[in-house]
Protein backbone atom coordinates (compact mmCIF):
# COMPACT_ATOMS: atom_id res chain seq x y z
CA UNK A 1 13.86 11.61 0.16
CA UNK A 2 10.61 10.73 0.66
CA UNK A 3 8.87 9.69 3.85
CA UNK A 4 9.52 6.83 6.41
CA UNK A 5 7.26 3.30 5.58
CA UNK A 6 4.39 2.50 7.47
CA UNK A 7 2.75 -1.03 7.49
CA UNK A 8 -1.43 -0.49 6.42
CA UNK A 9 -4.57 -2.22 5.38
CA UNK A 10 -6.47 -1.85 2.51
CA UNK A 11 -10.03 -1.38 2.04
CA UNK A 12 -12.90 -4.01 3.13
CA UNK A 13 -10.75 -6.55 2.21
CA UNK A 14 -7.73 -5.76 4.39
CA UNK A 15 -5.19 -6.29 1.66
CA UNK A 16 -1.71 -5.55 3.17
CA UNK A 17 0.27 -2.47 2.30
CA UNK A 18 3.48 -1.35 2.92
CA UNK A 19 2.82 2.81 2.45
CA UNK A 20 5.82 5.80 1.82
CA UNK A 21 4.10 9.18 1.80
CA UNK A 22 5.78 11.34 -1.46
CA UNK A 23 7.67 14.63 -0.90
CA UNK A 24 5.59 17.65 -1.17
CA UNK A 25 4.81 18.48 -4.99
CA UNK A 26 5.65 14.61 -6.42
CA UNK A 27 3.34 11.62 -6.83
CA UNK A 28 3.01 8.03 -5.69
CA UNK A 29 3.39 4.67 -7.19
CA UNK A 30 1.43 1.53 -6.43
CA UNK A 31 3.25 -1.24 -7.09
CA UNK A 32 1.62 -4.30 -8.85
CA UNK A 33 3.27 -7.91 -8.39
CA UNK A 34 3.32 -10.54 -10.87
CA UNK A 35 2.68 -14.34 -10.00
CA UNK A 36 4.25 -15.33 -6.92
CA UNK A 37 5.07 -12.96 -5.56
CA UNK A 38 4.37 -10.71 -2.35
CA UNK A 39 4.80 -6.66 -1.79
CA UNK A 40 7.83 -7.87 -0.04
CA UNK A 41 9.69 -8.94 -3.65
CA UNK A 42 13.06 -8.03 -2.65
CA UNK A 43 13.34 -6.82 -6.22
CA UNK A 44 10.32 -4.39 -6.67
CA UNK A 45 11.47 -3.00 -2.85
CA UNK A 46 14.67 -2.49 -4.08
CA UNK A 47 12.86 -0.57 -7.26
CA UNK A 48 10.68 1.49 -4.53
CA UNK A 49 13.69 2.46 -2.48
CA UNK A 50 15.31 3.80 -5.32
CA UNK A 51 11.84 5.98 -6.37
CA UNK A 52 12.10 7.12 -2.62
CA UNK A 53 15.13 8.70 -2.35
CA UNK A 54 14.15 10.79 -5.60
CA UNK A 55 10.80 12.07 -3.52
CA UNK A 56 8.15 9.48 -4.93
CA UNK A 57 6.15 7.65 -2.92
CA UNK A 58 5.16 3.91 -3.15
CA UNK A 59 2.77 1.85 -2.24
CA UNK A 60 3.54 -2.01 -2.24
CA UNK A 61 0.74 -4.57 -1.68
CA UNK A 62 -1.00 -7.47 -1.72
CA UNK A 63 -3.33 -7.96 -4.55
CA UNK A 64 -4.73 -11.48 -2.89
CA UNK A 65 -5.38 -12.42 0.19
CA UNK A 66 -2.95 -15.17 1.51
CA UNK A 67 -5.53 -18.03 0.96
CA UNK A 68 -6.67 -16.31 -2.05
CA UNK A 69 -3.04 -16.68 -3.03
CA UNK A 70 -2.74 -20.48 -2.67
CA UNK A 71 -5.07 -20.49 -5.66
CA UNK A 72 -3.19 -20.37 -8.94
CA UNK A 73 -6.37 -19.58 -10.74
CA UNK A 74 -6.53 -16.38 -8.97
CA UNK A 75 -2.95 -15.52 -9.39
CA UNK A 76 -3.47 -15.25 -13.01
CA UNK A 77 -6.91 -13.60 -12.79
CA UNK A 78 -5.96 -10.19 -14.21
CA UNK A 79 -9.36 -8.93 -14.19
CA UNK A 80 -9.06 -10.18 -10.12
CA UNK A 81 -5.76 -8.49 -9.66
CA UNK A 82 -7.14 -5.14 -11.63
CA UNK A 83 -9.91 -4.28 -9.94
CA UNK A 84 -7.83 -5.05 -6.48
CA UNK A 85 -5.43 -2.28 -7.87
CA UNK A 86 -8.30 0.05 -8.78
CA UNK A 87 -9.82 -0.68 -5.31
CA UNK A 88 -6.16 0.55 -3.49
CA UNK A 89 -6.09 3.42 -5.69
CA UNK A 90 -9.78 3.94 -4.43
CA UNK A 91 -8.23 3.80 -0.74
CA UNK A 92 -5.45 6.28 -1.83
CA UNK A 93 -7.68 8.46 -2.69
CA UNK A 94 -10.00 8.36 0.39
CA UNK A 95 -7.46 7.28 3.44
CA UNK A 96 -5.85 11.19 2.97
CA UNK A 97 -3.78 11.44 0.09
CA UNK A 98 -4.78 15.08 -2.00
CA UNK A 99 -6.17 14.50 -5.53
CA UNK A 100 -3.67 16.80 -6.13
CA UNK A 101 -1.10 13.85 -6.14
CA UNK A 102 -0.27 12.50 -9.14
CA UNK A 103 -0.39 8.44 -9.24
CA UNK A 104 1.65 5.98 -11.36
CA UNK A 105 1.91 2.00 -11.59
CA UNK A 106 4.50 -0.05 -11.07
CA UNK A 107 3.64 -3.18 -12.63
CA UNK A 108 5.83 -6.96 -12.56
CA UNK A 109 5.24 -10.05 -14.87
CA UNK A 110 1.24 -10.53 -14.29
CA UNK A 111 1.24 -7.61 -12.08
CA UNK A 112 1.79 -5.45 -15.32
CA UNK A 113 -1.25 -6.46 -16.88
CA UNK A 114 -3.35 -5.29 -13.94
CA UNK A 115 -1.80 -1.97 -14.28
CA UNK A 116 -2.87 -1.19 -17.36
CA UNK A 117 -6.11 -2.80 -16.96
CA UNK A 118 -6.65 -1.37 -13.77
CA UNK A 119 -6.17 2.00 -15.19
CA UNK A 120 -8.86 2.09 -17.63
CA UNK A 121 -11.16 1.00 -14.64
CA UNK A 122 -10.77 2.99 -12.14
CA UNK A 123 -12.19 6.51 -11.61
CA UNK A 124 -9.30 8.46 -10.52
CA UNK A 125 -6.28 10.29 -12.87
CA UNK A 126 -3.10 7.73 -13.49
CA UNK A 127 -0.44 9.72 -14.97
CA UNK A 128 2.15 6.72 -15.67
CA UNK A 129 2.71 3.25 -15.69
CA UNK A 130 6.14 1.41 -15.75
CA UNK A 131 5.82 -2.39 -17.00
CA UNK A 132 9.15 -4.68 -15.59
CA UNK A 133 9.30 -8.11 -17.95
CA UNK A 134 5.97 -7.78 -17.82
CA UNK A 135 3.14 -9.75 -19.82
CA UNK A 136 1.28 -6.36 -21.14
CA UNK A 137 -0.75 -8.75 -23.77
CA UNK A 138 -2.63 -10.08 -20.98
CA UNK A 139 -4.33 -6.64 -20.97
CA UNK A 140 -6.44 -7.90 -24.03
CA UNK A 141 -8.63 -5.07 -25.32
CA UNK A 142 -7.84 -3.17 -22.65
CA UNK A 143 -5.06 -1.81 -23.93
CA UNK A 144 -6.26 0.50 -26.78
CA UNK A 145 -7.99 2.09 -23.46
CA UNK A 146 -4.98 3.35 -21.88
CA UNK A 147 -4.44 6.35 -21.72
CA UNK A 148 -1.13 6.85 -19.07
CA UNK A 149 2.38 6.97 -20.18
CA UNK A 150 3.44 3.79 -20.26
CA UNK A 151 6.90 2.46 -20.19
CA UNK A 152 7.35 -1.35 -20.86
CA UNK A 153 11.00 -2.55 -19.82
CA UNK A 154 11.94 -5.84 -21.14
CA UNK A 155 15.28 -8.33 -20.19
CA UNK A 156 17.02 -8.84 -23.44
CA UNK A 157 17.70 -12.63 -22.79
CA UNK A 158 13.90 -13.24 -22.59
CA UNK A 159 12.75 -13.34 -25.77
CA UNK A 160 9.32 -14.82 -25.66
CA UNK A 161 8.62 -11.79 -23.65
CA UNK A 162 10.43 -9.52 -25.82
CA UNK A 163 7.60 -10.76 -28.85
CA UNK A 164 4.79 -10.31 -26.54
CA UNK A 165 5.66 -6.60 -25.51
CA UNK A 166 6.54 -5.59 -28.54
CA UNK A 167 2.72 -6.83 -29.41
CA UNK A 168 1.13 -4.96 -26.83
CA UNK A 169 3.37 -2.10 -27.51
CA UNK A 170 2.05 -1.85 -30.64
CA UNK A 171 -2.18 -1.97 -29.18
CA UNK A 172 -1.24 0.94 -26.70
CA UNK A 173 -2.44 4.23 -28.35
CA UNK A 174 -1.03 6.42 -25.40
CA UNK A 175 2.31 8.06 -24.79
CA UNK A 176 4.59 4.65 -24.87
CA UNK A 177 8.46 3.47 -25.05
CA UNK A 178 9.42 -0.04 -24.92
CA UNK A 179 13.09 -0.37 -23.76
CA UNK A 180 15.29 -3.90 -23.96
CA UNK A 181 17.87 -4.02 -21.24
CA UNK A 182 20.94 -6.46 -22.67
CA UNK A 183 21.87 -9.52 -20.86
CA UNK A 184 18.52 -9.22 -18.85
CA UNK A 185 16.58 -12.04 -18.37
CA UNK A 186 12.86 -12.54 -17.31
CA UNK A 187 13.85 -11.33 -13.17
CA UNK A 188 16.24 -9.17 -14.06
CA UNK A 189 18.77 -11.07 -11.46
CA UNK A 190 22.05 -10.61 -13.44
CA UNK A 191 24.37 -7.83 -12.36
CA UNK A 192 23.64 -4.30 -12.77
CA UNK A 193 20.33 -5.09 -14.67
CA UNK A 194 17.41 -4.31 -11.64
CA UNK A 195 19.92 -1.22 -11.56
CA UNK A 196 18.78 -0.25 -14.99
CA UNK A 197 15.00 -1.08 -14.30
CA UNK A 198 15.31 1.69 -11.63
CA UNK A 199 17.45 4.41 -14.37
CA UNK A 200 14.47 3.93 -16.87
CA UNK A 201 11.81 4.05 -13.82
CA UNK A 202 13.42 6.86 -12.78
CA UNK A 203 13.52 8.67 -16.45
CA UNK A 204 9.95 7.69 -16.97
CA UNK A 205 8.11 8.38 -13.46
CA UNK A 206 9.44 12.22 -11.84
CA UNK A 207 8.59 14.23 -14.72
CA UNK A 208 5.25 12.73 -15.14
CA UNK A 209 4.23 12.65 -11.61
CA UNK A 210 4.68 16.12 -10.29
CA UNK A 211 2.10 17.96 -9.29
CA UNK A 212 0.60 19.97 -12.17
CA UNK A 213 1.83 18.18 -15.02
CA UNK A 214 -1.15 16.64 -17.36
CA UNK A 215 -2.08 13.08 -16.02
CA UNK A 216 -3.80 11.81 -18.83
C-alpha cells in the first residue's frame, strides 16, 4: 500500500494537487482529467485508490486554474492542458521525488490527449500511459512522437469513441493495446465497468513502472 495523501501546490502557478508518495522500488502516476472535471472525479480517485493499494503512487490535479476553468476554450486547449502536465511532472521531479522513479499517465476524455502530448514535451522519462474513453486523436501529430506504453481503454457502448481510438491507435508507433470493455459507455458508470478500467490499469502500469525497467 502506498503512502497516506497529502493536499499540495504546483509550480508558479499553484495548480492544486492531491499527492500519494509510491512504495519503495514502484513509480507514480499523474493523473490527467478530461473536460469538466476536477482531480476530485470520484471516478479517476476511485482508479488511484485502486493503483495505491498495489504500491503506485498518484498524483491528481488541476490542469486549470478555477477561473481558467470557467473558460470552455481552455478546457479543450490540449496544447494548454499538456504543457500544465509537463510542468507537474517538472515539479515531480524537483519537489523530491528520485529520478529513479518511474512515471506514468493517467489520462480521461480530453485529459488523455494531454498525456500523450505532454509526453513528447517534456524532458523527463514517462514509462506508461493509460488512456480511459479517452479522445487520443486530439493528440494530432503528436502521436507518432510517443514513445511510452500506452494503453487506450475504450467503453464498448461508445462507439464514436471506439472509431476515434482505434484511429489514434493506429498513429502510435510505441508499445500500444487498445482494449473495449462491453456494456461500457463513455464514463464508464455501469456496474462493474470502472472495476475493469482499474484490472487493465493495473495489468498495464506495475510492470512498467518499477524501478529499473526501460522507460522508454
Amino acid at each position: 500500500m502506498a503512502g497516506s495523501e497529502k493536499d499540495v501546490t504546483i509550480g508558479p502557478l499553484g495548480l492544486k494537487g492531491s499527492l500519494v508518495g509510491p512504495e519503495p522500488g514502484l513509480g507514480l502516476v499523474l493523473f490527467a482529467h478530461g473536460s469538466g472535471s476536477s482531480r476530485l472525479s470520484p471516478r479517476n480517485r476511485f482508479v488511484a485508490r485502486e493503483l495505491q493499494k498495489a504500491g503506485l503512487g498518484t498524483l491528481l490535479l488541476d490542469l486549470l486554474l478555477a477561473d481558467e476553468a470557467e473558460d470552455r476554450e481552455n478546457v479543450f486547449d490540449i496544447a494548454l492542458l499538456a504543457q500544465r502536465l509537463a510542468l507537474a511532472t517538472d515539479w515531480v521531479r524537483m519537489d523530491g521525488m528520485p529520478d529513479v522513479t518511474p512515471i506514468g499517465y493517467f489520462g480521461a476524455s480530453t485529459g488523455a490527449a494531454a498525456a500523450l502530448v505532454a509526453e513528447t514535451i517534456t524532458p523527463h522519462p514517462v514509462a506508461a500511459i493509460v488512456s480511459r474513453g479517452g479522445r487520443p486523436d486530439l493528440a494530432g501529430s503528436a502521436l507518432a512522437k510517443v514513445h511510452a506504453s500506452t494503453l487506450l481503454i475504450v467503453g464498448g457502448d461508445d462507439p464514436i469513441v471506439i472509431d476515434l481510438n482505434r484511429r489514434a491507435f493506429n498513429e502510435l508507433g510505441c508499445e500500444k493495446s487498445l482494449e473495449i470493455v462491453p456494456g461500457a459507455g463513455h464514463l464508464f458508470e455501469e456496474p462493474g465497468t470502472l472495476e475493469r478500467v482499474v484490472a487493465l490499469a493495473l495489468n498495464w502500469f506495475p510492470f512498467r513502472l518499477r524501478t529499473g525497467q526501460r522507460t522508454e
